[in-house]
C-alpha atoms as a PDB file:
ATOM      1  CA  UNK A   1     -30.117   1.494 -16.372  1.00  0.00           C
ATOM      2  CA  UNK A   2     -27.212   0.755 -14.135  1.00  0.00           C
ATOM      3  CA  UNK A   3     -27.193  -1.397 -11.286  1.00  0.00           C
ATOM      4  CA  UNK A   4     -26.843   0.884  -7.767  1.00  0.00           C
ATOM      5  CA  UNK A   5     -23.025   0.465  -6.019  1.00  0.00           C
ATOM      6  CA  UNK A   6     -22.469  -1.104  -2.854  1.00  0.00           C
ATOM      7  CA  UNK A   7     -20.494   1.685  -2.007  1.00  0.00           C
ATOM      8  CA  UNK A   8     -21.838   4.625  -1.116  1.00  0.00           C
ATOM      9  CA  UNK A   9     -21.860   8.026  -3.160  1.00  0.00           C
ATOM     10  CA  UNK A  10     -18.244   9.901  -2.821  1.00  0.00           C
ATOM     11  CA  UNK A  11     -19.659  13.062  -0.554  1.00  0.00           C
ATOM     12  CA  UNK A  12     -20.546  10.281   1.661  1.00  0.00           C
ATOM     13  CA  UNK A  13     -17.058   8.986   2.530  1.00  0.00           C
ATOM     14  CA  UNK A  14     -15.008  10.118   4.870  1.00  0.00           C
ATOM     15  CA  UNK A  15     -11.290  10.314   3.902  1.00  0.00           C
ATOM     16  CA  UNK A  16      -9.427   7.573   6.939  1.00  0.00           C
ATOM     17  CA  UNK A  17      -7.188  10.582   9.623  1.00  0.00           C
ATOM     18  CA  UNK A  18      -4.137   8.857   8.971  1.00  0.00           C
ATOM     19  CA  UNK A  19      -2.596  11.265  11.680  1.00  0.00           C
ATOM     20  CA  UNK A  20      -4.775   9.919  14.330  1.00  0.00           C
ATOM     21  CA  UNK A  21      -3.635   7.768  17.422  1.00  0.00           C
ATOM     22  CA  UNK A  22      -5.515   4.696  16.065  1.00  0.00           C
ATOM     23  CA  UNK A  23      -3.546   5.087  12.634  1.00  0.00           C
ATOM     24  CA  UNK A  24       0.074   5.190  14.693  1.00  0.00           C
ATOM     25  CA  UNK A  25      -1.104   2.736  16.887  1.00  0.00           C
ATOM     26  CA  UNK A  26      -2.451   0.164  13.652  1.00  0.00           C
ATOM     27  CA  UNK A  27       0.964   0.745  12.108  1.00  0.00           C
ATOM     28  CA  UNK A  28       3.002   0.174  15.289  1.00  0.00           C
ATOM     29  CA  UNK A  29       1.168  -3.052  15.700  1.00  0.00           C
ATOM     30  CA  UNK A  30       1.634  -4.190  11.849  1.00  0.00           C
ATOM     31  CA  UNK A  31       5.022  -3.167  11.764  1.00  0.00           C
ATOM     32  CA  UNK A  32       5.594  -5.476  14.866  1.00  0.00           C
ATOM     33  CA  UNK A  33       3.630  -8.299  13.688  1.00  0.00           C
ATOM     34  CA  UNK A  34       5.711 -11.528  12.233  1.00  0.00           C
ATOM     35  CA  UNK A  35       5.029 -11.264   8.797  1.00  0.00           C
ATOM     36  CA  UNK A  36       6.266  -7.758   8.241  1.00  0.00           C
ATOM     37  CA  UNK A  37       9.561  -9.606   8.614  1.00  0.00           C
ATOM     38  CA  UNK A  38       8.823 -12.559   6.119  1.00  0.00           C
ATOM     39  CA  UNK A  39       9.992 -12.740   2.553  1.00  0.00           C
ATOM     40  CA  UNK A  40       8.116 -10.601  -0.551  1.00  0.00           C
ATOM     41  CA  UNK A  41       7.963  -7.370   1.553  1.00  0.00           C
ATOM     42  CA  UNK A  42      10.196  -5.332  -0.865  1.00  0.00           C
ATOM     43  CA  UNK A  43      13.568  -6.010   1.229  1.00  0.00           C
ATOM     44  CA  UNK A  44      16.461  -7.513  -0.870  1.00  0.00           C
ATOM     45  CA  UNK A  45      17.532  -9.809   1.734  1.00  0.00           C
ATOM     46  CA  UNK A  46      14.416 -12.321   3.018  1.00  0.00           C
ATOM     47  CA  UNK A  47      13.205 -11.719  -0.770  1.00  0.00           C
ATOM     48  CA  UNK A  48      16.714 -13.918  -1.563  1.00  0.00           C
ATOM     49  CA  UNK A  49      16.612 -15.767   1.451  1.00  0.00           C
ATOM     50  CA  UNK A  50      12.872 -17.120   0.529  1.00  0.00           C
ATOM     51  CA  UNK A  51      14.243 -18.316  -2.721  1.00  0.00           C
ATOM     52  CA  UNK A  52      16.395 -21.100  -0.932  1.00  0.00           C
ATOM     53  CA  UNK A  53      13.991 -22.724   0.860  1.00  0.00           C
ATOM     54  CA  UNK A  54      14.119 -26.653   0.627  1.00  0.00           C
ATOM     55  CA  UNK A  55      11.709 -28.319  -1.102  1.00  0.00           C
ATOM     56  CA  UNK A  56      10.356 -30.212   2.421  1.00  0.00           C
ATOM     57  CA  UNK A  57       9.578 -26.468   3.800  1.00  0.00           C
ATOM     58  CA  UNK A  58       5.772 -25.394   3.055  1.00  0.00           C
ATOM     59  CA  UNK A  59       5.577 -22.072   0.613  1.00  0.00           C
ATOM     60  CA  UNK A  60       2.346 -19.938   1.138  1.00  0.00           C
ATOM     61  CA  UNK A  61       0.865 -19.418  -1.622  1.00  0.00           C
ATOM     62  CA  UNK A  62      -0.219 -15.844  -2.734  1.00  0.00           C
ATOM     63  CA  UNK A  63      -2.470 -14.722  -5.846  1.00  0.00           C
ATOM     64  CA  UNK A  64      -1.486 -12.651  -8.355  1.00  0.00           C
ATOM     65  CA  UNK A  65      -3.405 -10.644 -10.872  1.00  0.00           C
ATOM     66  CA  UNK A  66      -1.886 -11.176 -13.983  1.00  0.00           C
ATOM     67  CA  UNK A  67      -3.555  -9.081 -17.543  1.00  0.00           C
ATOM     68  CA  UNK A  68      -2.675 -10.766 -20.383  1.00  0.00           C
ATOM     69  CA  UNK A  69      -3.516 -10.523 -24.065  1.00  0.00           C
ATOM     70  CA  UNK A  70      -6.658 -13.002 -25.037  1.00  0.00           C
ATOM     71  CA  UNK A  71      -4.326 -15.033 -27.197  1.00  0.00           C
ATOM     72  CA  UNK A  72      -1.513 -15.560 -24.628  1.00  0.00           C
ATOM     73  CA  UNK A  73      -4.466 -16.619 -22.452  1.00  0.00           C
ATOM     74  CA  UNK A  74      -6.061 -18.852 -25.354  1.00  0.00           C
ATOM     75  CA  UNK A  75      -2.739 -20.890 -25.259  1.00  0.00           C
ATOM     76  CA  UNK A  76      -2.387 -21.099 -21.965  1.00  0.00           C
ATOM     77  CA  UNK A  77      -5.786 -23.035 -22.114  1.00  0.00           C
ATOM     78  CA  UNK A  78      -4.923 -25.206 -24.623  1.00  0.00           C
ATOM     79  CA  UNK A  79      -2.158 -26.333 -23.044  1.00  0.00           C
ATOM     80  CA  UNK A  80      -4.100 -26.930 -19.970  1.00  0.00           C
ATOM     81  CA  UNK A  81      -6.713 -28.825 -21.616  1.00  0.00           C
ATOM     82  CA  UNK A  82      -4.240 -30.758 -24.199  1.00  0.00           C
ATOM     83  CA  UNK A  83      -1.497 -31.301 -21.737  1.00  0.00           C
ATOM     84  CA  UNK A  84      -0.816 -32.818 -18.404  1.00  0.00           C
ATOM     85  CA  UNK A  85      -0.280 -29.459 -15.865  1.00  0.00           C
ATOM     86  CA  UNK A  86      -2.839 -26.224 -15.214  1.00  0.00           C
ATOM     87  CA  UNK A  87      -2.098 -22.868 -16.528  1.00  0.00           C
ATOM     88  CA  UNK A  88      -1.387 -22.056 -13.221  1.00  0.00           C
ATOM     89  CA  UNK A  89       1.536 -25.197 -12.916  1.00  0.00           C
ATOM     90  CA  UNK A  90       2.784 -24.300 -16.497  1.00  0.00           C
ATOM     91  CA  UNK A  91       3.235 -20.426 -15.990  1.00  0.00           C
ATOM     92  CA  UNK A  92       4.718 -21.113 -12.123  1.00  0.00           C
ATOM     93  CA  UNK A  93       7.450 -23.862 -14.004  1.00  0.00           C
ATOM     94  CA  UNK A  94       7.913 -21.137 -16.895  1.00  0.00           C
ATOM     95  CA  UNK A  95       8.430 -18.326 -14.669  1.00  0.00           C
ATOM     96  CA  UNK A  96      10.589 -19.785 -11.498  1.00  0.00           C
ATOM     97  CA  UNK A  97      14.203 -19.717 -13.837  1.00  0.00           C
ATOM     98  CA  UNK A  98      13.770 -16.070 -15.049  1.00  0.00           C
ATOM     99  CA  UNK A  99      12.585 -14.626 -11.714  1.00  0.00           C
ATOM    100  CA  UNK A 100      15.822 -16.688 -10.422  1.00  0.00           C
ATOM    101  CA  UNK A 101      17.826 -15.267 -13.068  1.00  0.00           C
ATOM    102  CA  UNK A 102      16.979 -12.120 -12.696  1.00  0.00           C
ATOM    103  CA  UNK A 103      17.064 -12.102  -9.042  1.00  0.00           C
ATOM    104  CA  UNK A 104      20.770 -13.230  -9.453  1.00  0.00           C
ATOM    105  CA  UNK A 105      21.433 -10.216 -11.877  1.00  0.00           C
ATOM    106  CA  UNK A 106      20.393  -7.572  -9.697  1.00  0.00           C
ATOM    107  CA  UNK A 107      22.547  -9.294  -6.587  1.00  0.00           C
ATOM    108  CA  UNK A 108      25.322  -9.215  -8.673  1.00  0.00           C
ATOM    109  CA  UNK A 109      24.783  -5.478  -9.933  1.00  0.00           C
ATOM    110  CA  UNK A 110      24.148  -4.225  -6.022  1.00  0.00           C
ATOM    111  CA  UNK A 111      27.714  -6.056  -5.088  1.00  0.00           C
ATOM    112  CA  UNK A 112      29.218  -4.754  -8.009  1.00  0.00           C
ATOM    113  CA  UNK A 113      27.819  -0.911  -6.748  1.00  0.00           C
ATOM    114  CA  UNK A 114      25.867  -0.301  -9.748  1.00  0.00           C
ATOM    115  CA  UNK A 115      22.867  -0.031  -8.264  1.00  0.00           C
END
Protein backbone atom coordinates (compact mmCIF):
# COMPACT_ATOMS: atom_id res chain seq x y z
CA UNK A 1 0.00 0.00 0.00
CA UNK A 2 1.26 3.44 -0.75
CA UNK A 3 1.61 6.14 1.56
CA UNK A 4 -1.26 9.11 0.74
CA UNK A 5 0.50 12.54 -0.97
CA UNK A 6 0.62 15.72 0.67
CA UNK A 7 -0.57 17.12 -2.33
CA UNK A 8 -3.79 16.92 -3.25
CA UNK A 9 -5.36 14.77 -6.19
CA UNK A 10 -4.76 16.64 -9.78
CA UNK A 11 -8.75 17.57 -10.41
CA UNK A 12 -8.20 19.34 -7.25
CA UNK A 13 -5.65 21.95 -8.38
CA UNK A 14 -6.25 24.86 -9.85
CA UNK A 15 -3.85 25.83 -12.70
CA UNK A 16 -2.11 29.66 -11.14
CA UNK A 17 -4.06 32.76 -13.94
CA UNK A 18 -0.83 33.88 -14.92
CA UNK A 19 -2.77 36.72 -16.84
CA UNK A 20 -4.16 38.09 -13.71
CA UNK A 21 -3.27 41.55 -12.07
CA UNK A 22 -1.61 39.78 -9.08
CA UNK A 23 0.66 37.74 -11.63
CA UNK A 24 1.81 41.29 -13.48
CA UNK A 25 1.96 42.87 -10.37
CA UNK A 26 4.35 39.69 -8.61
CA UNK A 27 6.54 39.97 -11.70
CA UNK A 28 6.79 43.79 -11.73
CA UNK A 29 7.85 43.59 -8.16
CA UNK A 30 10.52 40.61 -8.77
CA UNK A 31 11.77 42.09 -11.73
CA UNK A 32 12.45 45.30 -9.60
CA UNK A 33 13.81 43.62 -6.68
CA UNK A 34 17.89 43.74 -6.21
CA UNK A 35 18.73 40.40 -6.93
CA UNK A 36 17.19 40.16 -10.35
CA UNK A 37 20.23 42.30 -11.11
CA UNK A 38 22.93 40.10 -9.28
CA UNK A 39 25.20 37.61 -10.94
CA UNK A 40 23.90 33.78 -12.10
CA UNK A 41 20.66 35.17 -13.65
CA UNK A 42 21.49 33.96 -17.23
CA UNK A 43 23.04 37.50 -18.37
CA UNK A 44 26.63 37.27 -19.82
CA UNK A 45 27.79 40.30 -18.17
CA UNK A 46 27.25 40.14 -14.00
CA UNK A 47 27.70 36.21 -14.72
CA UNK A 48 31.59 37.49 -15.71
CA UNK A 49 31.59 40.24 -13.49
CA UNK A 50 30.79 37.75 -10.35
CA UNK A 51 33.77 35.74 -11.35
CA UNK A 52 36.23 38.65 -10.30
CA UNK A 53 35.26 39.19 -7.08
CA UNK A 54 38.21 39.47 -4.48
CA UNK A 55 38.72 36.97 -2.24
CA UNK A 56 37.83 39.55 0.98
CA UNK A 57 34.16 39.96 -0.73
CA UNK A 58 31.53 37.33 0.81
CA UNK A 59 30.08 34.77 -2.09
CA UNK A 60 26.50 33.40 -1.31
CA UNK A 61 26.43 30.23 -1.49
CA UNK A 62 23.74 28.35 -3.59
CA UNK A 63 22.95 24.44 -3.79
CA UNK A 64 23.08 22.53 -6.60
CA UNK A 65 21.61 19.20 -7.47
CA UNK A 66 24.14 17.31 -8.98
CA UNK A 67 23.18 13.19 -10.37
CA UNK A 68 26.05 11.35 -10.58
CA UNK A 69 26.92 7.73 -11.26
CA UNK A 70 27.28 5.61 -7.75
CA UNK A 71 30.94 5.11 -8.47
CA UNK A 72 31.87 8.77 -9.21
CA UNK A 73 30.02 9.31 -5.92
CA UNK A 74 31.89 6.26 -4.14
CA UNK A 75 35.20 8.19 -4.87
CA UNK A 76 34.18 11.24 -4.01
CA UNK A 77 33.67 9.64 -0.47
CA UNK A 78 36.74 8.13 -0.24
CA UNK A 79 38.46 10.98 -0.81
CA UNK A 80 36.50 12.74 1.76
CA UNK A 81 37.03 10.24 4.32
CA UNK A 82 40.88 9.43 3.31
CA UNK A 83 41.82 12.97 2.60
CA UNK A 84 41.90 16.35 4.16
CA UNK A 85 38.78 18.44 2.19
CA UNK A 86 34.75 17.40 1.80
CA UNK A 87 33.35 16.27 -1.41
CA UNK A 88 31.81 19.39 -1.49
CA UNK A 89 35.58 21.42 -1.13
CA UNK A 90 37.14 18.85 -3.60
CA UNK A 91 34.45 19.09 -6.46
CA UNK A 92 34.18 23.24 -5.84
CA UNK A 93 38.47 23.25 -6.25
CA UNK A 94 38.01 20.69 -9.29
CA UNK A 95 35.39 22.56 -10.95
CA UNK A 96 36.35 26.52 -10.44
CA UNK A 97 39.34 26.27 -13.53
CA UNK A 98 37.01 24.62 -16.14
CA UNK A 99 33.93 26.76 -15.41
CA UNK A 100 36.71 29.69 -15.73
CA UNK A 101 37.95 28.24 -18.79
CA UNK A 102 35.08 27.81 -20.33
CA UNK A 103 33.60 31.00 -19.35
CA UNK A 104 36.69 32.59 -21.11
CA UNK A 105 35.94 30.50 -24.34
CA UNK A 106 32.57 31.59 -24.88
CA UNK A 107 33.74 35.52 -24.20
CA UNK A 108 36.13 35.07 -26.68
CA UNK A 109 33.70 33.32 -29.29
CA UNK A 110 30.83 36.25 -28.63
CA UNK A 111 33.79 39.01 -29.42
CA UNK A 112 34.93 37.08 -32.16
CA UNK A 113 30.89 37.07 -33.56
CA UNK A 114 30.58 33.45 -33.57
CA UNK A 115 28.06 33.23 -31.36
Amino acid sequence: MSSPSARPPSRQRRAPDLDSEEARAFVERAASHPSASEAGEGRGEPLVASARRTAAQKEVLRPLTLRIPESLHARLLYIAENGSKSMNQFVIEALVPAVAQQVDKITRRKELGLD
